[in-house]
N, C-alpha and C. Protein backbone atom coordinates (compact mmCIF):
# COMPACT_ATOMS: atom_id res chain seq x y z
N UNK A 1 125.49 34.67 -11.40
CA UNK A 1 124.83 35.89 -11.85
C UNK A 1 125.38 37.11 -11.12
N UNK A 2 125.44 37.04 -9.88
CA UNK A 2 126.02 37.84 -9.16
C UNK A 2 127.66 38.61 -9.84
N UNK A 3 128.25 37.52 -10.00
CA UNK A 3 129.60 37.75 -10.33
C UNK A 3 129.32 39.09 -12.09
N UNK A 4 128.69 38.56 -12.89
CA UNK A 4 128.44 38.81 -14.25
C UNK A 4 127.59 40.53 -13.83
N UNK A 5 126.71 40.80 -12.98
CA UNK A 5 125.89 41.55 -12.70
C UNK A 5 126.99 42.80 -11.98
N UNK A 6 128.12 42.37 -10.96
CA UNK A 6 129.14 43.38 -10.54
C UNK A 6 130.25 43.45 -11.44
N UNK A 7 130.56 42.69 -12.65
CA UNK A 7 131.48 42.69 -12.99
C UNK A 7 130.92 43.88 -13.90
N UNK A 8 129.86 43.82 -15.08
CA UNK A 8 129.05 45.01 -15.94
C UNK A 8 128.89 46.57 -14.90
N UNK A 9 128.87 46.50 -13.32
CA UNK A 9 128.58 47.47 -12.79
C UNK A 9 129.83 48.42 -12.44
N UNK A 10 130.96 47.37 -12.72
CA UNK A 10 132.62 48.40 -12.16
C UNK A 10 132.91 49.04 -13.51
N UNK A 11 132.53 47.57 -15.18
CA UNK A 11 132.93 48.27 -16.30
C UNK A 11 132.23 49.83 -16.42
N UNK A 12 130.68 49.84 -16.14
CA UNK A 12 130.22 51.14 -16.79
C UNK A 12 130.80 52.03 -15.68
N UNK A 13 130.78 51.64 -14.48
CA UNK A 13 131.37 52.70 -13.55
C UNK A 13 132.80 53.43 -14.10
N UNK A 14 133.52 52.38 -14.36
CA UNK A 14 135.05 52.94 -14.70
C UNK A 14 134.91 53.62 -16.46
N UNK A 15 134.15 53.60 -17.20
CA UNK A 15 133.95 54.25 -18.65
C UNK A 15 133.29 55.29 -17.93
N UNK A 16 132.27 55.71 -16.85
CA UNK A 16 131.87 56.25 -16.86
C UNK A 16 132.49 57.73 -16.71
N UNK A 17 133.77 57.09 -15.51
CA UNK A 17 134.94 57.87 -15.29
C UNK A 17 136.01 58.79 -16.16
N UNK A 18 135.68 57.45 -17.12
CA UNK A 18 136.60 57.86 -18.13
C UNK A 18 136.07 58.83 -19.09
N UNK A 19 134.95 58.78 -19.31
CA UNK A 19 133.80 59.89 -20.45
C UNK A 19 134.10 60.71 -19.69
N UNK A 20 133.94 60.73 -18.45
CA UNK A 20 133.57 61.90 -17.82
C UNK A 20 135.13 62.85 -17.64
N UNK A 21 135.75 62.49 -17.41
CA UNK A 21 137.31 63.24 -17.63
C UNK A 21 137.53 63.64 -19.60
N UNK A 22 136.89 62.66 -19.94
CA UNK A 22 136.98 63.04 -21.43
C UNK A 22 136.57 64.29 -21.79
N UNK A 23 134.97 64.59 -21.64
CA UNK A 23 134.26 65.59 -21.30
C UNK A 23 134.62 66.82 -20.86
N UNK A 24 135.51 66.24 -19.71
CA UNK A 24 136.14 67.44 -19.10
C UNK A 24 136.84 67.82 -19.43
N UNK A 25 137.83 67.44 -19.99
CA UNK A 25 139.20 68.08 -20.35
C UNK A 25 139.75 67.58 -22.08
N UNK A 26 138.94 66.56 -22.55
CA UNK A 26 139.13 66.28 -23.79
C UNK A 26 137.99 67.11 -25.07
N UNK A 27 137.01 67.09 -24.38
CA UNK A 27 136.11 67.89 -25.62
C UNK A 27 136.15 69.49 -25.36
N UNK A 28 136.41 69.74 -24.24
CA UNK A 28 136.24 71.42 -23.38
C UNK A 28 136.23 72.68 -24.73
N UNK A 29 137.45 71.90 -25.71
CA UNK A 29 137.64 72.89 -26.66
C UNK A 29 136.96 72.45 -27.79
N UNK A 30 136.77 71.80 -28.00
CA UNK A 30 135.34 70.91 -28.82
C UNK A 30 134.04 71.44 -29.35
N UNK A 31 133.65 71.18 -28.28
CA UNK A 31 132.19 71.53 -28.41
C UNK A 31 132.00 72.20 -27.76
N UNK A 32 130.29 73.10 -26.99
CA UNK A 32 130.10 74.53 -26.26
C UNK A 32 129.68 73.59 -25.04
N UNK A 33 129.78 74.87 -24.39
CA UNK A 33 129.57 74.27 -22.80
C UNK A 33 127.98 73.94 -22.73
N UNK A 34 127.03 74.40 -23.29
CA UNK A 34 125.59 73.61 -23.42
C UNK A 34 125.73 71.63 -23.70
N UNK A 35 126.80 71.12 -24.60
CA UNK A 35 126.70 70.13 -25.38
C UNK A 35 127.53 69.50 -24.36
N UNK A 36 128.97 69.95 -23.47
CA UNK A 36 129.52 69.54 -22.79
C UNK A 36 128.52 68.99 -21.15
N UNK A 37 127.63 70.17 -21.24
CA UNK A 37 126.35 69.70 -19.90
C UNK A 37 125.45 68.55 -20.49
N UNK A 38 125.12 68.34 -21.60
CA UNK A 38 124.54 67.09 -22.04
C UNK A 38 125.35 65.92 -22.39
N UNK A 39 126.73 65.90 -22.45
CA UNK A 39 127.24 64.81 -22.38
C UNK A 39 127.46 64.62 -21.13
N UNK A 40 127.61 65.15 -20.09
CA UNK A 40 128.17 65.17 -18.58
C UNK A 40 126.59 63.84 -18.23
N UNK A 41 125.49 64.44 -18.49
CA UNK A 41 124.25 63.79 -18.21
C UNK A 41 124.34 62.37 -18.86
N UNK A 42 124.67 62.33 -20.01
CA UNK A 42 125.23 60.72 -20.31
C UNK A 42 125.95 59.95 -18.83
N UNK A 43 126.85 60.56 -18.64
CA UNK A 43 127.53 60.02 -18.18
C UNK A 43 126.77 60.23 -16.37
N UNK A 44 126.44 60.70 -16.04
CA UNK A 44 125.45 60.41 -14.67
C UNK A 44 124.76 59.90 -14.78
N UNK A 45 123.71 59.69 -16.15
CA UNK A 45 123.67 58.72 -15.86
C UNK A 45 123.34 57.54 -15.76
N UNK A 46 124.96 57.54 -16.54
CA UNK A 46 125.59 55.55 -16.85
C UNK A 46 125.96 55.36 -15.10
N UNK A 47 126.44 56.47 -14.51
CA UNK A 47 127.42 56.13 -12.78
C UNK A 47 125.99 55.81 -12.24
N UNK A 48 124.85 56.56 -12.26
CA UNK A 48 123.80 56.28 -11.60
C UNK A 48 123.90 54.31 -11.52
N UNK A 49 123.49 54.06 -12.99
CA UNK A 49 123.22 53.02 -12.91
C UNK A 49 123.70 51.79 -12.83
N UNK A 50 125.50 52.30 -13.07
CA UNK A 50 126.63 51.05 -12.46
C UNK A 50 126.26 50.90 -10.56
N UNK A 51 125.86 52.38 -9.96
CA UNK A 51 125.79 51.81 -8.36
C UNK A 51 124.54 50.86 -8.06
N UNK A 52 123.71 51.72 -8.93
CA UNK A 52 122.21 50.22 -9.07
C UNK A 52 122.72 49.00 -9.35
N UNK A 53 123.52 48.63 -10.10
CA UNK A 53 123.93 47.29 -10.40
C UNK A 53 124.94 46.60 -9.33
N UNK A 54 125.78 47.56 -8.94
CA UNK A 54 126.62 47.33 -7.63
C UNK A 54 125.36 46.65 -6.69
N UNK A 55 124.24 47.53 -6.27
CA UNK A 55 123.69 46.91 -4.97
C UNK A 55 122.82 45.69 -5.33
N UNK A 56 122.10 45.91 -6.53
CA UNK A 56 121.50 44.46 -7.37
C UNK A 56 122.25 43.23 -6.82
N UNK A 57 123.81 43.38 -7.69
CA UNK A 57 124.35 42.08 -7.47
C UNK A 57 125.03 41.91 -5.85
N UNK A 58 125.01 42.65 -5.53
CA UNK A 58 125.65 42.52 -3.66
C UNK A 58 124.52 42.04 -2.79
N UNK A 59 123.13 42.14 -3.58
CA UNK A 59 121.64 41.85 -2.87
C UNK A 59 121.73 40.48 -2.83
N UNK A 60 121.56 39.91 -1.75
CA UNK A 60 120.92 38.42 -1.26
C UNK A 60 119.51 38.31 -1.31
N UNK A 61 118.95 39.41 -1.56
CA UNK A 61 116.98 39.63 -1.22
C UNK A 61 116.65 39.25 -3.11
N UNK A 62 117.27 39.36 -3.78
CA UNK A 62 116.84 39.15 -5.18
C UNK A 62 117.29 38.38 -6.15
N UNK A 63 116.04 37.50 -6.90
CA UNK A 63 116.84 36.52 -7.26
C UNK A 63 117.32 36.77 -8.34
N UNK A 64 118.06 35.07 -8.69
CA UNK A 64 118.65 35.28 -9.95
C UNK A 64 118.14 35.52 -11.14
N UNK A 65 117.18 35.28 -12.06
CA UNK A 65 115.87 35.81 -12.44
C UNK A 65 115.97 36.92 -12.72
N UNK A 66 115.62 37.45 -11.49
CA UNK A 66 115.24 38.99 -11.62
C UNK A 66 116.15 40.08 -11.76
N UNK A 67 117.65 39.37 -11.21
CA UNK A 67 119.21 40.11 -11.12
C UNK A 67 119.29 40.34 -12.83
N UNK A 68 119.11 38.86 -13.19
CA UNK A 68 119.29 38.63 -14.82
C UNK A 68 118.15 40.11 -15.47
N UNK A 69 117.80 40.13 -15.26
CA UNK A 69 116.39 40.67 -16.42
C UNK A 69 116.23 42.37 -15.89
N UNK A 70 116.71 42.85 -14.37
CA UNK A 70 117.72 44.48 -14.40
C UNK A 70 119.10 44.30 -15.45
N UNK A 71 119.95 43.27 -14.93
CA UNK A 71 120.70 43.58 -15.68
C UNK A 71 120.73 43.52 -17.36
N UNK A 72 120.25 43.27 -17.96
CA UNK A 72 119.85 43.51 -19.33
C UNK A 72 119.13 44.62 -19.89
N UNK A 73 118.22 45.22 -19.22
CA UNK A 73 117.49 46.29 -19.03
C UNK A 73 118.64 47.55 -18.77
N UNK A 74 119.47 47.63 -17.69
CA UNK A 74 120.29 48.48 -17.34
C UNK A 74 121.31 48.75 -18.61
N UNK A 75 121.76 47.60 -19.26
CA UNK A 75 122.84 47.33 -20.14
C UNK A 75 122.19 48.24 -21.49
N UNK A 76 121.21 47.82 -22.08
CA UNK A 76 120.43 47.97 -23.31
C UNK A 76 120.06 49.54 -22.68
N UNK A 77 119.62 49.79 -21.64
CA UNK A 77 119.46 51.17 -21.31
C UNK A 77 120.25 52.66 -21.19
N UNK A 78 121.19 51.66 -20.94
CA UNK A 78 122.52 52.63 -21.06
C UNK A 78 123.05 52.79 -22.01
N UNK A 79 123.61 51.87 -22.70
CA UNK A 79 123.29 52.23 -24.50
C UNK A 79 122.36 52.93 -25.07
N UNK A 80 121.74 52.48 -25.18
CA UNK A 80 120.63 53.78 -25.78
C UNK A 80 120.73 54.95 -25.24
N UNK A 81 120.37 55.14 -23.72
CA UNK A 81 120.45 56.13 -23.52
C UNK A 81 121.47 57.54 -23.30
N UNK A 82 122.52 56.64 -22.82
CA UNK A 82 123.72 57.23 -22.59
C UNK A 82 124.45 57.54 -23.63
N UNK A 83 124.87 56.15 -24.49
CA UNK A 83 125.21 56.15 -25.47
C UNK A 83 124.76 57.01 -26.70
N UNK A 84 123.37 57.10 -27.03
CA UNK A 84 122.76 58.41 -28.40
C UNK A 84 123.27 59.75 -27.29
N UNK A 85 122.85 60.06 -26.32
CA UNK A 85 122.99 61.84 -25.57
C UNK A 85 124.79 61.68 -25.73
N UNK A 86 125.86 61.21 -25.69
CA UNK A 86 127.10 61.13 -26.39
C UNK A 86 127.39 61.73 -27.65
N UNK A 87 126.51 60.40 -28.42
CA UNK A 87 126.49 60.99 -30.08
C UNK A 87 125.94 62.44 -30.09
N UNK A 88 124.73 62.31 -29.88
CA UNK A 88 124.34 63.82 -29.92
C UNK A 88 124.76 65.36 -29.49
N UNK A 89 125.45 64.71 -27.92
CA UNK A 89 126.62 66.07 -27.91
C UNK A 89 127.55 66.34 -28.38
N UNK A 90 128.25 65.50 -29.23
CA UNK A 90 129.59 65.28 -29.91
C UNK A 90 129.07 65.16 -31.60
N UNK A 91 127.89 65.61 -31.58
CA UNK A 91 127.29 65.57 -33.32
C UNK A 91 127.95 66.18 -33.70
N UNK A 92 128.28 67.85 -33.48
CA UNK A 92 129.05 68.57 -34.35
C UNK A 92 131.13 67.64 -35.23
N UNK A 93 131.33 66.79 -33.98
CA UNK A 93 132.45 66.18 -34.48
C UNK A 93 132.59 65.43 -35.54
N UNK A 94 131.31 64.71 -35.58
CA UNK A 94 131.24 63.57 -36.67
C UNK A 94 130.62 63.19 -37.54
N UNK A 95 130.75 62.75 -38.89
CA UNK A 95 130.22 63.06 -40.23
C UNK A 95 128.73 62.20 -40.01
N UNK A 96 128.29 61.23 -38.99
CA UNK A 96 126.91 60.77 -38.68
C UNK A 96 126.04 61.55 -38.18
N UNK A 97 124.68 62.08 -38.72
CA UNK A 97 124.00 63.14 -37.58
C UNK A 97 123.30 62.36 -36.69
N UNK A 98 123.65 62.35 -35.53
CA UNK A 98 123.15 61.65 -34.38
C UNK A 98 121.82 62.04 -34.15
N UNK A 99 121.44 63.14 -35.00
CA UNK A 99 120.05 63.47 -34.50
C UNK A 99 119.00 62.59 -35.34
N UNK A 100 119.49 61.83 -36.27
CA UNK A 100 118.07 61.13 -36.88
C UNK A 100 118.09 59.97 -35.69
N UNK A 101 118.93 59.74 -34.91
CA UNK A 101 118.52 58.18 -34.03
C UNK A 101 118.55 59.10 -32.74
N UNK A 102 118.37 60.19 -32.32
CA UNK A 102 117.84 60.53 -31.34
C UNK A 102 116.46 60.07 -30.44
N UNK A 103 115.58 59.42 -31.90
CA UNK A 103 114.30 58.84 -30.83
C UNK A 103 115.14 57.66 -30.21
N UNK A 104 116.03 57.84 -29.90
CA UNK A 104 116.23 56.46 -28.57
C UNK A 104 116.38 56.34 -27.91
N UNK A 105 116.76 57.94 -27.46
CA UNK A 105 116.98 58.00 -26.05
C UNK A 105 116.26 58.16 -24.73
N UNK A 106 114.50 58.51 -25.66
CA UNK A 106 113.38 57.59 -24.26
C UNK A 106 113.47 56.84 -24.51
N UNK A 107 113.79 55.74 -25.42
CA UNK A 107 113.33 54.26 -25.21
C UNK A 107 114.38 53.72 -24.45
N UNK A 108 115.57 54.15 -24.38
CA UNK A 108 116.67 54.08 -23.41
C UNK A 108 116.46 54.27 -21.99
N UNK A 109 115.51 55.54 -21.50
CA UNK A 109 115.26 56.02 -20.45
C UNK A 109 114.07 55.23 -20.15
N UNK A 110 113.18 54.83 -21.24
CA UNK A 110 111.73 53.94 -20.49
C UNK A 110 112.36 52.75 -19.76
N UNK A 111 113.74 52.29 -20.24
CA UNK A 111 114.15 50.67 -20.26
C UNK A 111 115.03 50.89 -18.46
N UNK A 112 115.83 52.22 -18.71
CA UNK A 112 116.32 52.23 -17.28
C UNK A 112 115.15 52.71 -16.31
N UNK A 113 114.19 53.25 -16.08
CA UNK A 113 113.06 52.98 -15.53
C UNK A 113 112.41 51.59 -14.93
N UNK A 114 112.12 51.25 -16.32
CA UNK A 114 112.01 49.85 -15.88
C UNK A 114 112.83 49.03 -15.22
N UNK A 115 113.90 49.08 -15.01
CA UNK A 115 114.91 48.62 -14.44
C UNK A 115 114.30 48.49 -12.88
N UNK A 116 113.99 49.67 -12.46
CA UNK A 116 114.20 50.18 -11.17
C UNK A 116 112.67 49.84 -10.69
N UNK A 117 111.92 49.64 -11.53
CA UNK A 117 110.60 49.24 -11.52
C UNK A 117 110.55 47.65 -11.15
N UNK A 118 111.14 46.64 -12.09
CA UNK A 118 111.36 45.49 -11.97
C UNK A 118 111.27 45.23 -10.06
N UNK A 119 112.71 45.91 -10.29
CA UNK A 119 113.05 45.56 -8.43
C UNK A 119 111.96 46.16 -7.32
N UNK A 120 111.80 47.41 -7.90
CA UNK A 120 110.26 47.98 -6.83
C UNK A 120 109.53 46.66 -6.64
N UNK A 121 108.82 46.02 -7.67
CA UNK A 121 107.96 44.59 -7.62
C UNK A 121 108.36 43.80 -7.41
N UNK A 122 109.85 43.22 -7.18
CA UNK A 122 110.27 42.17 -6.73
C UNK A 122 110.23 42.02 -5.13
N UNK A 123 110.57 43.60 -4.63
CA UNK A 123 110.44 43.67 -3.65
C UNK A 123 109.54 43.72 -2.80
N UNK A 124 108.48 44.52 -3.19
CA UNK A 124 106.77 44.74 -3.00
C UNK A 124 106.32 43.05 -2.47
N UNK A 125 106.79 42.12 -3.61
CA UNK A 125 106.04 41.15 -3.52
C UNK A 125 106.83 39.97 -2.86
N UNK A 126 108.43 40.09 -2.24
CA UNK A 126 108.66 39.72 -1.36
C UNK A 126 108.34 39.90 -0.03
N UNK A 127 108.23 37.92 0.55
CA UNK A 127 107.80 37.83 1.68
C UNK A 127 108.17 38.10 3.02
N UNK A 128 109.76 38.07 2.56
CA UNK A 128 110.83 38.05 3.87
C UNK A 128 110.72 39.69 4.01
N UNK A 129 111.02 40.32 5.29
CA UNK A 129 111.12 41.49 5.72
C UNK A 129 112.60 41.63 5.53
N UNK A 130 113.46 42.62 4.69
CA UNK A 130 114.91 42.66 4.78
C UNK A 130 115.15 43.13 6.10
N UNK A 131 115.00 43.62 6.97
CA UNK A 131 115.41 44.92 8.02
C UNK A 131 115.51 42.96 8.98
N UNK A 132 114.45 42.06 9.16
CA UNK A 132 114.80 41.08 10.16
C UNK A 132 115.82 40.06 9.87
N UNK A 133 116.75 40.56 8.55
CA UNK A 133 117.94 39.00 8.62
C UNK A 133 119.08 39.78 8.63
């Protein structure tokens, strides 16, 4: 799990990189600098949540279980969320209006929430003290 959990956390990290230079220097003449600040936010954040997944799977304190069930949450979250605020800043480019599937991008944001929630309670309700191993 571990392996599968850092391997999803370098991919979105390194797309994230890559949107984000896109953004920068590929749409600049594109779209307005309002639409260019909402795709930038896609992409913070997808990086946000590749380093969450970095420390997830580098964690010895959490199990496999629970590694499994952020990482699905994170995955499905970032899609949605990242993924529609994309479409939607880049609407003017493409013949789909990204704005009728715009409701997805709280349900994107409830799911990366939850993400971070999951582990709050995993941790809460672990017994071991991390700070003594």
């Amino acid at each position: 799990m571990n392996k599968k959990v850092i391997i999803t956390a370098l991919i979105l990290g390194a797309t994230a990189i890559v949107l984000g230079a896109f953004a920068a220097h590929g749409l600049k003449s594109e779209i307005n600098e309002e639409s260019i600040r909402v795709f930038e936010t896609g992409v913070r954040y997808q990086m946000y949540h590749a380093l969450f997944l970095l420390f997830v799977g580098s964690s010895q304190f959490i199990s496999s279980k629970a590694k499994q069930l952020v990482l699905y949450l994170v995955i499905i979250g970032v899609l949605l969320f990242s993924g529609s605020i994309y479409g939607l800043a880049t609407n003017s480019l493409s013949a789909f209006d990204f704005k009728t599937i715009g409701f997805i991008t709280p349900i994107g944001g409830v799911l990366l929430i939850s993400a971070w929630l999951v582990l709050l309670i995993k941790f809460l309700k672990n017994k071991v003290d991390i700070s003594e191993n």
